[in-house]
Structure formats: structure tokens, C-alpha cells
C-alpha atoms as a PDB file:
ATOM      1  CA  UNK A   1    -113.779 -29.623  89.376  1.00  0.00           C
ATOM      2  CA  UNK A   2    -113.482 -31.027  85.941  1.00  0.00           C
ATOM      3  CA  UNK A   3    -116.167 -29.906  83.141  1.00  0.00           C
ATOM      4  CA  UNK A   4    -118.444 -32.743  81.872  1.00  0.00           C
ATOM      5  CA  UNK A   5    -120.362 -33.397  78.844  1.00  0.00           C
ATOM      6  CA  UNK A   6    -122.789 -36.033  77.855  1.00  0.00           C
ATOM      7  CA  UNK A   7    -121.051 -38.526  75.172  1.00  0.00           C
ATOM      8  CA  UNK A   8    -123.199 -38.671  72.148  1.00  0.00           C
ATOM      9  CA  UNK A   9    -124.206 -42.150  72.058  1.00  0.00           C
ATOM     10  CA  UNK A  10    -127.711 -43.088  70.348  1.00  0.00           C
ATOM     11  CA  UNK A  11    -130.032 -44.172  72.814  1.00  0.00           C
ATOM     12  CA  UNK A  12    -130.796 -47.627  72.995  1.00  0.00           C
ATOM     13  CA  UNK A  13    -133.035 -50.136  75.288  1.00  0.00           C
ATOM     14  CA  UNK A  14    -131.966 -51.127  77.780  1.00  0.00           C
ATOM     15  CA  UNK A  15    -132.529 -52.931  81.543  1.00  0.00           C
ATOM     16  CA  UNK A  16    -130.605 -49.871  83.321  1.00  0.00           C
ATOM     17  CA  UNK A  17    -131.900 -46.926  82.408  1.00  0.00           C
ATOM     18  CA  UNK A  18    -129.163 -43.738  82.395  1.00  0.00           C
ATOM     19  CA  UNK A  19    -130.394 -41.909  85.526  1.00  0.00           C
ATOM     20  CA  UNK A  20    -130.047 -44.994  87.587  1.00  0.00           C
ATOM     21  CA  UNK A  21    -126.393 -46.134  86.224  1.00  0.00           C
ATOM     22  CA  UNK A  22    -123.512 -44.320  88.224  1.00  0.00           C
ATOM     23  CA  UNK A  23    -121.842 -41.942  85.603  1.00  0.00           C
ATOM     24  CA  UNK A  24    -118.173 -42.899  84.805  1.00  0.00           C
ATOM     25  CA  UNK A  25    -115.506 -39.910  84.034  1.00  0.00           C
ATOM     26  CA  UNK A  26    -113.560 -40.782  80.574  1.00  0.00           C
ATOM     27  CA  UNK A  27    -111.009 -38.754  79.072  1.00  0.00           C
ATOM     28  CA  UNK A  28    -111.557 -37.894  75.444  1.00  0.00           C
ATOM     29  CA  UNK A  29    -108.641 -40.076  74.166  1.00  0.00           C
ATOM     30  CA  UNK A  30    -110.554 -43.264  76.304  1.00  0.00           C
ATOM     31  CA  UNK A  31    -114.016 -42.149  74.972  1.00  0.00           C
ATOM     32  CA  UNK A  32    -112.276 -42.478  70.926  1.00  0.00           C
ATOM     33  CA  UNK A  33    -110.832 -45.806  71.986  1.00  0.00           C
ATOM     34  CA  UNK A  34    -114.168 -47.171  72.914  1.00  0.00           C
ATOM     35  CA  UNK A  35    -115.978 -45.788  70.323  1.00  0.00           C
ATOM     36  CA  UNK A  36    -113.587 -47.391  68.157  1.00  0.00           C
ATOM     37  CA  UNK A  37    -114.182 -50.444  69.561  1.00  0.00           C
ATOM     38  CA  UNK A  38    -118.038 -50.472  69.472  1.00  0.00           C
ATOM     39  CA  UNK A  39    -117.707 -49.228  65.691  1.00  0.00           C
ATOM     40  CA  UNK A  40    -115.548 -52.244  64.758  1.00  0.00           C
ATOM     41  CA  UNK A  41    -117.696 -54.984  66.263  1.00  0.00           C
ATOM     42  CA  UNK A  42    -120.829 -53.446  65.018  1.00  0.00           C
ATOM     43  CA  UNK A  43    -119.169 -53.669  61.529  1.00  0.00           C
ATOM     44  CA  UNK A  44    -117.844 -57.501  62.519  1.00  0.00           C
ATOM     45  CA  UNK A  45    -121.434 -58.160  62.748  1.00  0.00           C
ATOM     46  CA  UNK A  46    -122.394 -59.927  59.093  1.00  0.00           C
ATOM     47  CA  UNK A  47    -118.863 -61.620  59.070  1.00  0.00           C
ATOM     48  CA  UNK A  48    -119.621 -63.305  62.344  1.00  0.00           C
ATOM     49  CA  UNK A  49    -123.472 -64.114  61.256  1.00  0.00           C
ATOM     50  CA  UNK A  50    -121.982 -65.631  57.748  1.00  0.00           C
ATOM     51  CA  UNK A  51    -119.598 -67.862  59.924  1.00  0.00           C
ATOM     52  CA  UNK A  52    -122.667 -68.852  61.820  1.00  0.00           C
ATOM     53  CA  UNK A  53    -124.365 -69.789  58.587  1.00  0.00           C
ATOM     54  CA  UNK A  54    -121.253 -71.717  57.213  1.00  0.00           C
ATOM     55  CA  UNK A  55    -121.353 -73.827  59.820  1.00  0.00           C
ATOM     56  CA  UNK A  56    -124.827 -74.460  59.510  1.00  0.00           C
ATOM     57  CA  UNK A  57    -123.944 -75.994  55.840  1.00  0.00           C
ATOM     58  CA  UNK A  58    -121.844 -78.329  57.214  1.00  0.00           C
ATOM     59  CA  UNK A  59    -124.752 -80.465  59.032  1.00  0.00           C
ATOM     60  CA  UNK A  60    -125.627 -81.951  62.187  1.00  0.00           C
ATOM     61  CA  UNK A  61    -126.391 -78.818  65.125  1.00  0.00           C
ATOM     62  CA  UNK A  62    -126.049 -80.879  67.716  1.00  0.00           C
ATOM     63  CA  UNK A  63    -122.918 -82.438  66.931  1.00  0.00           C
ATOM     64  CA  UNK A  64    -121.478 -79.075  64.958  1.00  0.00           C
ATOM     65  CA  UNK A  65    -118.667 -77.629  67.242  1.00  0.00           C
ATOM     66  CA  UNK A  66    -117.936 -75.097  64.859  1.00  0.00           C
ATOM     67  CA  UNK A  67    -121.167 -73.816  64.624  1.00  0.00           C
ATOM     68  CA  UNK A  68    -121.947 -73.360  68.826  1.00  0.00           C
ATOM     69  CA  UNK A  69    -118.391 -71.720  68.910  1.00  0.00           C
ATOM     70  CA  UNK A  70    -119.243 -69.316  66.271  1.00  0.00           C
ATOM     71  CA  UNK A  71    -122.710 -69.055  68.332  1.00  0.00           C
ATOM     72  CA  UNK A  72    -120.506 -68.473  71.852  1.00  0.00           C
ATOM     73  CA  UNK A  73    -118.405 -65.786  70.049  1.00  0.00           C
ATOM     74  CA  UNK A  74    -121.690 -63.670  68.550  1.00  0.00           C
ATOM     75  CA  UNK A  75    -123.105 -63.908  72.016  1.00  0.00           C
ATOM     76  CA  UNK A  76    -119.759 -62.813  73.461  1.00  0.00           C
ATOM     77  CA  UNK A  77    -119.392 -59.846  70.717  1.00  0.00           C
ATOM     78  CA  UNK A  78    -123.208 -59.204  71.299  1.00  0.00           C
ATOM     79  CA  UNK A  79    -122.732 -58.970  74.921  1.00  0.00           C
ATOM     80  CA  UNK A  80    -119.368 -56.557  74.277  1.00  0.00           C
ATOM     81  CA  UNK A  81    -121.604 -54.327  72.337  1.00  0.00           C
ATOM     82  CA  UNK A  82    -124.436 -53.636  74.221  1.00  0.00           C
ATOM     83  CA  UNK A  83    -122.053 -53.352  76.993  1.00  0.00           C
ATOM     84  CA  UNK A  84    -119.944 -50.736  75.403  1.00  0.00           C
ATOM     85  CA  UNK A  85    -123.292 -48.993  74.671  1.00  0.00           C
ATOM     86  CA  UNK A  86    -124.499 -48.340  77.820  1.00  0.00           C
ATOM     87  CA  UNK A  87    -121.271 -47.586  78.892  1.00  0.00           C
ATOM     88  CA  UNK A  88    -120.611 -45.145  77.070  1.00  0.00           C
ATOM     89  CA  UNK A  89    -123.882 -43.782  77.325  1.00  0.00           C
ATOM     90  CA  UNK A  90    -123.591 -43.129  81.041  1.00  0.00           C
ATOM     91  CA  UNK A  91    -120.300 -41.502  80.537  1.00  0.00           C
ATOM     92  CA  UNK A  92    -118.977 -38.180  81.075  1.00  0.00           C
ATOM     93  CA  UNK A  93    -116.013 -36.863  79.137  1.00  0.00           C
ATOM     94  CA  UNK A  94    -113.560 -34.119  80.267  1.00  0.00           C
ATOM     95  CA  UNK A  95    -110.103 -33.305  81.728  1.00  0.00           C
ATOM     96  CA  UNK A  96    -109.946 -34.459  85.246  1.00  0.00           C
ATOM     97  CA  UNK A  97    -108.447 -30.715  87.160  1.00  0.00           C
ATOM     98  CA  UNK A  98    -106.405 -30.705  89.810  1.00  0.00           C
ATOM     99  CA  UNK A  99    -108.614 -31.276  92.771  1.00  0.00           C
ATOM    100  CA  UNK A 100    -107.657 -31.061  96.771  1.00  0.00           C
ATOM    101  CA  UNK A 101    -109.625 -33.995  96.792  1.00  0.00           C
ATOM    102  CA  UNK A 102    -109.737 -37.587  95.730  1.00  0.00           C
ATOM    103  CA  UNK A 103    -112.467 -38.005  92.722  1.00  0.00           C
ATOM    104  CA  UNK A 104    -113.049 -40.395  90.075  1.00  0.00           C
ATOM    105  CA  UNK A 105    -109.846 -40.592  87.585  1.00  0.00           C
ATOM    106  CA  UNK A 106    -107.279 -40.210  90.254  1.00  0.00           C
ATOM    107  CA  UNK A 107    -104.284 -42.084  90.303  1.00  0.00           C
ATOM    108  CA  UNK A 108    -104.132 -42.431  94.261  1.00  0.00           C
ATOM    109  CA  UNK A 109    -101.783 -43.795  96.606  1.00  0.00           C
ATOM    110  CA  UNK A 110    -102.681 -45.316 100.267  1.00  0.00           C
ATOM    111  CA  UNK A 111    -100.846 -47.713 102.591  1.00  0.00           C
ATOM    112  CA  UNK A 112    -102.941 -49.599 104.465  1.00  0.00           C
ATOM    113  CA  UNK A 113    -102.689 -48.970 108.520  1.00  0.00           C
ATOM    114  CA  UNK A 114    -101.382 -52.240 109.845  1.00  0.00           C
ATOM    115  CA  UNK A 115     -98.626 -52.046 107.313  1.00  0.00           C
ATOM    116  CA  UNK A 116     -97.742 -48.595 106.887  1.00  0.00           C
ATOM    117  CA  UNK A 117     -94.414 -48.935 104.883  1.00  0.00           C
ATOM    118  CA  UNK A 118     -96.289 -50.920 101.799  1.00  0.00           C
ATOM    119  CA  UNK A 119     -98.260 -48.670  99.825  1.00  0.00           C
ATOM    120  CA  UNK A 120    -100.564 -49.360  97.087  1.00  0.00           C
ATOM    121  CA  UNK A 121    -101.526 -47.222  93.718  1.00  0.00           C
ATOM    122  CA  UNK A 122    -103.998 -47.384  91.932  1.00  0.00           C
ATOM    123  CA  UNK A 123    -106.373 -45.889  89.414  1.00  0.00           C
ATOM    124  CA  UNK A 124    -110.245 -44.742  90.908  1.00  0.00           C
ATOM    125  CA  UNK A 125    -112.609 -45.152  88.181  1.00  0.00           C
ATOM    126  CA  UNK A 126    -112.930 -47.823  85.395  1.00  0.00           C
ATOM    127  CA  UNK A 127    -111.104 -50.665  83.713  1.00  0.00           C
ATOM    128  CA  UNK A 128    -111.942 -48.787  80.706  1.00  0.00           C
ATOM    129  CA  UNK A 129    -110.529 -45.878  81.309  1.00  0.00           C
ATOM    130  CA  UNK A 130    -107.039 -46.778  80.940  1.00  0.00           C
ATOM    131  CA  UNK A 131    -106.046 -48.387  78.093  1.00  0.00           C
ATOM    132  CA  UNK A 132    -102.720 -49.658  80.019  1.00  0.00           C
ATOM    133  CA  UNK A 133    -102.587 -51.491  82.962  1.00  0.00           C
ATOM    134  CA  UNK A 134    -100.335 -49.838  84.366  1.00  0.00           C
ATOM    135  CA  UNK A 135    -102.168 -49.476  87.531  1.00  0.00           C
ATOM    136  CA  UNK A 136    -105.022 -51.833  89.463  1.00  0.00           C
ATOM    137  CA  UNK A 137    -108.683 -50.046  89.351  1.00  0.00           C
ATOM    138  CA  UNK A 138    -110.813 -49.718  91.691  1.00  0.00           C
ATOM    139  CA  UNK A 139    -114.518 -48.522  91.009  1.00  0.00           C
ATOM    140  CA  UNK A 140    -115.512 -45.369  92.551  1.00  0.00           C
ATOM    141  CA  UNK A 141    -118.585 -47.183  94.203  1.00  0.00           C
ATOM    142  CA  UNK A 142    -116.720 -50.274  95.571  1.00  0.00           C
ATOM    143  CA  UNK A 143    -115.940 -49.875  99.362  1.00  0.00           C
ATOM    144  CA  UNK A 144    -112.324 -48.463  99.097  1.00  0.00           C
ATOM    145  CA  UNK A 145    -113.588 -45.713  96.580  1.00  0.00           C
ATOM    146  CA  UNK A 146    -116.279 -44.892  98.480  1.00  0.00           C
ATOM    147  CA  UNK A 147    -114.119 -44.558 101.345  1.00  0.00           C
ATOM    148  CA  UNK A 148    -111.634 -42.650  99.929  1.00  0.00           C
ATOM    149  CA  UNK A 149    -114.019 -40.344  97.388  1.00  0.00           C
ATOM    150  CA  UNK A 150    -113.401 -37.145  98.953  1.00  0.00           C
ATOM    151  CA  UNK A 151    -109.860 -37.468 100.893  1.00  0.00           C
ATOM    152  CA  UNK A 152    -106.917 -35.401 101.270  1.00  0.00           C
ATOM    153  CA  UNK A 153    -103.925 -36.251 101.747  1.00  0.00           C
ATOM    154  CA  UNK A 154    -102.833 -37.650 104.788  1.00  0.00           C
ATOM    155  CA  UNK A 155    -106.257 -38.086 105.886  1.00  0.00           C
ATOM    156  CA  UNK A 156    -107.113 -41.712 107.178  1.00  0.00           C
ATOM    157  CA  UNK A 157    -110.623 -43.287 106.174  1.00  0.00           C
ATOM    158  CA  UNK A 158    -111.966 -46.963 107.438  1.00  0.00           C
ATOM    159  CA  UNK A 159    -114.010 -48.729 104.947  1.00  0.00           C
ATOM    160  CA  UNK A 160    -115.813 -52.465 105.452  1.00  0.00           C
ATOM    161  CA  UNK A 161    -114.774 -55.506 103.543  1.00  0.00           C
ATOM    162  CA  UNK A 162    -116.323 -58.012 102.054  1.00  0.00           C
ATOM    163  CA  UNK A 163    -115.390 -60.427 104.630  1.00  0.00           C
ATOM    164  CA  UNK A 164    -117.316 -57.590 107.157  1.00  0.00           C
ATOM    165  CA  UNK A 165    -113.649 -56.590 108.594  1.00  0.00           C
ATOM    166  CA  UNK A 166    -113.081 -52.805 109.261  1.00  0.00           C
ATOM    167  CA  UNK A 167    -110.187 -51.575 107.621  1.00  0.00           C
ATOM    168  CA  UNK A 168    -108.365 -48.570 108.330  1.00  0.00           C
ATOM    169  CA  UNK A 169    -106.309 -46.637 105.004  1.00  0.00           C
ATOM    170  CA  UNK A 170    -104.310 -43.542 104.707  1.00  0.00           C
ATOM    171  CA  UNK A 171    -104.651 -41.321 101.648  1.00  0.00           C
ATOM    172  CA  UNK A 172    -100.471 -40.597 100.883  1.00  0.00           C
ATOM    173  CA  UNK A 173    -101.097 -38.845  97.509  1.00  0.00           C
ATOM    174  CA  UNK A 174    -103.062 -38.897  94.427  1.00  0.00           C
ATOM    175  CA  UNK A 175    -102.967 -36.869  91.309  1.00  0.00           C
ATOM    176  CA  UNK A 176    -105.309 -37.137  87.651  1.00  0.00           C
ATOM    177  CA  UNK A 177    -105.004 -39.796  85.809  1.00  0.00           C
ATOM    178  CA  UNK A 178    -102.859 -39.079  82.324  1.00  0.00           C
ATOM    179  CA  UNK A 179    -103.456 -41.768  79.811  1.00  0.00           C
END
């Protein structure tokens, strides 16, 4: 099993607190990107507010369509931000080990049972994980990863769509994910 550690993120409000939000595995080298991220909008902040306020010179609000698209993009950096925040507080960081069982970071590979000479890979965990994308995520708590969370090779699981439809997969392989 891999060893965890709480990321060192200053604690913030927020409407999830950290014991309800599902913990997400990052590797160190994902953690630094996103912490890179966060760092660089936070310090974007005054040049997007003095935008804002240059467009406020230039008149009119409510015909101004530079200033509500400088409002749209602090609400979308805002939104990034305290995104990034509570994601990365509810994070765990550490080397995923080899495991004889499917976990969160594995790159796994399935075929699905009514078509058992296509088969799918794909990375179980978070968009953010993977700076590439290289492979399609899935999220540990959709229904796939719940389905799957657990798995050996060869084994076959049956998980329920959104549409309600039972559908049957077979774990082929899986292995950590490296990026």
C-alpha cells in the first residue's frame, strides 16, 4: 500500500469540510504542478482587479463589455482558486506501490464483456493527476471505479450505469500510474 501524507495547504472556509471530501492520491511531481498553479493565480490577483477597474474608467456598466468579461474571468480565476484549494487540501501525496489490487492512481485496462476484443485504458483517480492526457480518467467514486476498486486481474465486476443498465467488465491489467 502506498504511504500518505497530508499536503500542507492552509486551511480555508469552505462548504465541504475535509472529512467529508473523498481524499484524492497525487504524486509529488502533480502536487508541485498544482501548487504552482494556485501560487500563480493568487499572484494574478491585483492584475486582474486593475483590469476590472480600467474598465470601469471607460463608462457605462451596463453597456461595458470589457468590463463584465474582465468580471467573468475573476469569477472564473476565483472559482479555479478556491477549487485548487480544497483540492489540494483533501489530497494525499505518495508513490503509488505495486499493489495486487486495483486502487486509486492505476493505469488499468478492462474490455468490456459484450465486446471482449476492444479494451479500454485508463487512468483511476483525477483529471489532475496527470498532467498529460494521455489516458481518459475515471474518478475512483464514479460507478466503474467503484466497481473495479479492489480487482485483480482477470477478475470480472458488473457495475450500474447511468442509464440503470448492468454492465459486466473484466479487469485485463493495471499497473501505477508514472507521470
Amino acid at each position: 500500500m502506498p504511504t500518505w501524507r497530508r499536503c500542507p495547504v492552509p486551511a480555508r472556509r469552505s462548504t465541504v469540510s475535509s472529512s467529508e471530501a473523498p481524499k484524492t492520491w497525487l504524486s509529488q511531481d502533480a502536487y508541485d504542478r498544482l501548487q504552482a498553479e494556485l501560487d500563480e493565480m493568487i499572484a494574478n490577483r491585483p492584475a486582474v482587479a486593475a483590469e476590472i477597474n480600467a474598465r470601469r474608467e471607460e463608462g457605462d456598466l451596463r453597456e461595458n463589455g470589457g468590463y463584465h468579461a474582465a468580471r467573468e474571468e475573476q469569477s472564473r480565476q476565483e472559482g479555479r482558486i478556491l477549487y485548487l484549494k480544497e483540492f489540494l487540501r483533501n489530497s494525499e501525496i505518495g508513490e503509488v506501490q505495486k499493489s495486487d489490487t486495483v486502487t486509486p492512481g492505476s493505469v488499468v485496462t478492462i474490455y468490456f464483456d459484450d465486446d471482449q476484443t476492444d479494451t479500454e485504458t485508463f487512468l483511476l483517480g483525477s483529471r489532475e493527476i496527470s498532467s498529460t492526457t494521455e489516458h481518459t480518467v475515471y474518478s475512483p467514486e464514479s460507478a466503474l471505479g467503484q466497481a473495479i476498486l479492489g480487482s485483480r486481474p482477470g477478475q470480472t465486476v458488473t457495475y450500474t450505469a447511468p442509464s440503470g443498465a448492468d454492465i459486466k467488465v473484466t479487469v485485463v491489467e493495471f499497473g501505477p500510474f508514472e507521470g
